[in-house]
N, C-alpha and C. Protein backbone atom coordinates (compact mmCIF):
# COMPACT_ATOMS: atom_id res chain seq x y z
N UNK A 1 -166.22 112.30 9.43
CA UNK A 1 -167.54 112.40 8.88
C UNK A 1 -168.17 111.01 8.83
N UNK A 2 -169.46 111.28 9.15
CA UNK A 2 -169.73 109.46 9.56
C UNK A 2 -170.59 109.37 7.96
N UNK A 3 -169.83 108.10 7.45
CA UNK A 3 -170.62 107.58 6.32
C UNK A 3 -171.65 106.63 6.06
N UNK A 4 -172.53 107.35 5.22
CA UNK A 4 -173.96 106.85 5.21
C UNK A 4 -174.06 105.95 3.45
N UNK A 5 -174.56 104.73 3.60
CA UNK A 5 -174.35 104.42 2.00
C UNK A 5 -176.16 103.58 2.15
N UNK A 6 -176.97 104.20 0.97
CA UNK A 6 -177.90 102.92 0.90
C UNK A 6 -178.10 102.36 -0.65
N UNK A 7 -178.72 101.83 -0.64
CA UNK A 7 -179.23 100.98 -2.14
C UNK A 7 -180.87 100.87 -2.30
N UNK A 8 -180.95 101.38 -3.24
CA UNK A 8 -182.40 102.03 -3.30
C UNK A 8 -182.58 102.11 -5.11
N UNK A 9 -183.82 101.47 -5.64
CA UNK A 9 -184.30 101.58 -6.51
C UNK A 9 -185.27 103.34 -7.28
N UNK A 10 -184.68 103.33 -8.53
CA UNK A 10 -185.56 103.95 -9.44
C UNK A 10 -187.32 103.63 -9.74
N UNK A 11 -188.08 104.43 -9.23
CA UNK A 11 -189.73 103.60 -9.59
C UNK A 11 -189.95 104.39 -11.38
N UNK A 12 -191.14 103.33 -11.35
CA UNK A 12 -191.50 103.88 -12.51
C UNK A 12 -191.78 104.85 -13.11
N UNK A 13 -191.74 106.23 -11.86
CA UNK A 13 -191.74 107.45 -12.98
C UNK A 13 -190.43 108.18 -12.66
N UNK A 14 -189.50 107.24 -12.60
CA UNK A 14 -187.91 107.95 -12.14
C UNK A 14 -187.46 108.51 -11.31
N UNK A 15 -188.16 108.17 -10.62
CA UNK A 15 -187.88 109.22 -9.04
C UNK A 15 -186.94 108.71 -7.99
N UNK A 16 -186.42 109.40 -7.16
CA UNK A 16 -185.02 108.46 -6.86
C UNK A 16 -185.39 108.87 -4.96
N UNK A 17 -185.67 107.78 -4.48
CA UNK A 17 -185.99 108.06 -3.06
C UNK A 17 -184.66 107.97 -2.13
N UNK A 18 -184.38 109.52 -1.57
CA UNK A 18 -183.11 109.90 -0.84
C UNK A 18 -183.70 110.08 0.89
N UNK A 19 -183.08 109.21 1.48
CA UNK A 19 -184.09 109.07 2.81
C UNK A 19 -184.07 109.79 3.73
N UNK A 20 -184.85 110.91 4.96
CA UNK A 20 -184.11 111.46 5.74
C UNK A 20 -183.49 111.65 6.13
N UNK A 21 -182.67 110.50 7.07
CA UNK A 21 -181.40 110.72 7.53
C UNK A 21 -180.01 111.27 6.69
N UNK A 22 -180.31 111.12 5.46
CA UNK A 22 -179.57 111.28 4.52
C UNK A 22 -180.11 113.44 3.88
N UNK A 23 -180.82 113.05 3.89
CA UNK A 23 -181.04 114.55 3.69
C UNK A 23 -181.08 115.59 4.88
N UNK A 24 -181.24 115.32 5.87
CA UNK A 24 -180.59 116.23 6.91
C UNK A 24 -179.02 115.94 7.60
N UNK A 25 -178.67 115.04 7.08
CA UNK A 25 -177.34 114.89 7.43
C UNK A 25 -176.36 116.18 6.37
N UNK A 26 -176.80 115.84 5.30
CA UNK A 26 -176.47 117.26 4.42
C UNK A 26 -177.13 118.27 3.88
N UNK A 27 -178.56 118.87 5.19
CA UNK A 27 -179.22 119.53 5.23
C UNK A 27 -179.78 119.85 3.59
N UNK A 28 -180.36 119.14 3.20
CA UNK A 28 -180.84 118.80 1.52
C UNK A 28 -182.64 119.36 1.59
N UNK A 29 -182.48 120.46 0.91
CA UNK A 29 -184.41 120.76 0.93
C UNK A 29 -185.46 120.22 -0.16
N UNK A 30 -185.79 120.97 -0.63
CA UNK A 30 -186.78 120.17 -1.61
C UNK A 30 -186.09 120.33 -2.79
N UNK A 31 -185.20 121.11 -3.48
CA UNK A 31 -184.93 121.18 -4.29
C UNK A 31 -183.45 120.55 -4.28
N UNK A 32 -182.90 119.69 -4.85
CA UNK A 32 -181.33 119.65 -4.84
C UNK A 32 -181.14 119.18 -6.93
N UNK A 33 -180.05 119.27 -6.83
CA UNK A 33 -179.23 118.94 -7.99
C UNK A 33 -178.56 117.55 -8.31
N UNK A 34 -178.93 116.74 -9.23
CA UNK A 34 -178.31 115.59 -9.26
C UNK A 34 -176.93 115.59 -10.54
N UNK A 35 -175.46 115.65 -9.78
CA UNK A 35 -174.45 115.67 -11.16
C UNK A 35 -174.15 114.16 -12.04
N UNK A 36 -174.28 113.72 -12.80
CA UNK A 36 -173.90 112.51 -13.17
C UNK A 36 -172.43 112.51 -13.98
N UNK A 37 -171.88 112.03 -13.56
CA UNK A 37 -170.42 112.07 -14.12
C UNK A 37 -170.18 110.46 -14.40
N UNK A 38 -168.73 110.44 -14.80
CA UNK A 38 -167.53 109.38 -15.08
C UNK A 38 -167.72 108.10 -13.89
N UNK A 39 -167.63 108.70 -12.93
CA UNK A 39 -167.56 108.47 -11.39
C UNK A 39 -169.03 108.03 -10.30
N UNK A 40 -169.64 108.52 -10.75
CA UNK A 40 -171.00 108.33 -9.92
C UNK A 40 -171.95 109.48 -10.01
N UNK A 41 -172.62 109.31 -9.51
CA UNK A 41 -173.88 110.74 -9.22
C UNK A 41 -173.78 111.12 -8.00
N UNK A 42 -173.88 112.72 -8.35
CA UNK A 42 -173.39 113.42 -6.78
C UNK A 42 -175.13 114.00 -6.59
N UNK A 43 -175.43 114.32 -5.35
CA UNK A 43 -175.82 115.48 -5.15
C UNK A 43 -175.71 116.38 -4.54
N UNK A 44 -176.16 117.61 -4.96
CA UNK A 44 -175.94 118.98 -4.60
C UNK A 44 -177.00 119.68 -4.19
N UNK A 45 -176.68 120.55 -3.04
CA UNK A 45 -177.63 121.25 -2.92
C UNK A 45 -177.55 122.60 -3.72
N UNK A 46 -178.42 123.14 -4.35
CA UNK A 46 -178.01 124.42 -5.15
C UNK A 46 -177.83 125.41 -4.34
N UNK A 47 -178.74 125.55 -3.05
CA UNK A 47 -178.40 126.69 -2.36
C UNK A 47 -176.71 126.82 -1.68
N UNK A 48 -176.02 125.75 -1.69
CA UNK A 48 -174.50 126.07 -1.39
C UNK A 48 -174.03 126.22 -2.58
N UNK A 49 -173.14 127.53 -3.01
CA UNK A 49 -172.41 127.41 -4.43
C UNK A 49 -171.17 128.08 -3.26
N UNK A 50 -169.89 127.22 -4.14
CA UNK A 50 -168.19 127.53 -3.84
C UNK A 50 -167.97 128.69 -5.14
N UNK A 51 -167.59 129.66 -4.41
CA UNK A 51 -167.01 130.78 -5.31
C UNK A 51 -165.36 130.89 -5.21
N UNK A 52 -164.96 131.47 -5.89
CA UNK A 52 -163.17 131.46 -5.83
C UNK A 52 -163.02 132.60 -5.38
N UNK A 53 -161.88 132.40 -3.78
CA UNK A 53 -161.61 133.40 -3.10
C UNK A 53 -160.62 133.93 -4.02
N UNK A 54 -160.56 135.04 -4.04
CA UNK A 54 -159.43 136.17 -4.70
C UNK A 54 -158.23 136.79 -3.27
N UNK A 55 -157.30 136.09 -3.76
CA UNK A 55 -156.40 135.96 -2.84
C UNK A 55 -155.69 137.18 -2.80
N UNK A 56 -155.16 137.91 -1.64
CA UNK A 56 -154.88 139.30 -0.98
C UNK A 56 -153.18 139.74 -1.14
N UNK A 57 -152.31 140.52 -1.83
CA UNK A 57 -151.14 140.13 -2.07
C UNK A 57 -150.62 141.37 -0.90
């Protein structure tokens, strides 16, 4: 997976500029999710959710 890193400022009304290449690299639409954790801030797109496969005995 080819990694993309930039450094980019907060403006004054908090808005956090995520640049094309970066949003179609993880196909990101207008809406995404920002997680803030321990670790860093992720984002998410909401339209992918991981459900738990129920495994077949």
């Amino acid at each position: 997976m080819e990694q993309v890193g930039i450094q980019s400022e907060i403006d004054h009304l908090g808005r956090i500029h995520i640049p094309k290449k970066i949003r179609e690299l993880y196909a990101l639409g207008e809406n995404v999710e920002l997680v803030l954790t321990e670790d860093g801030v992720y984002i998410r797109n909401p339209l992918y959710t991981l459900t738990r496969r129920e495994e077949t005995t």
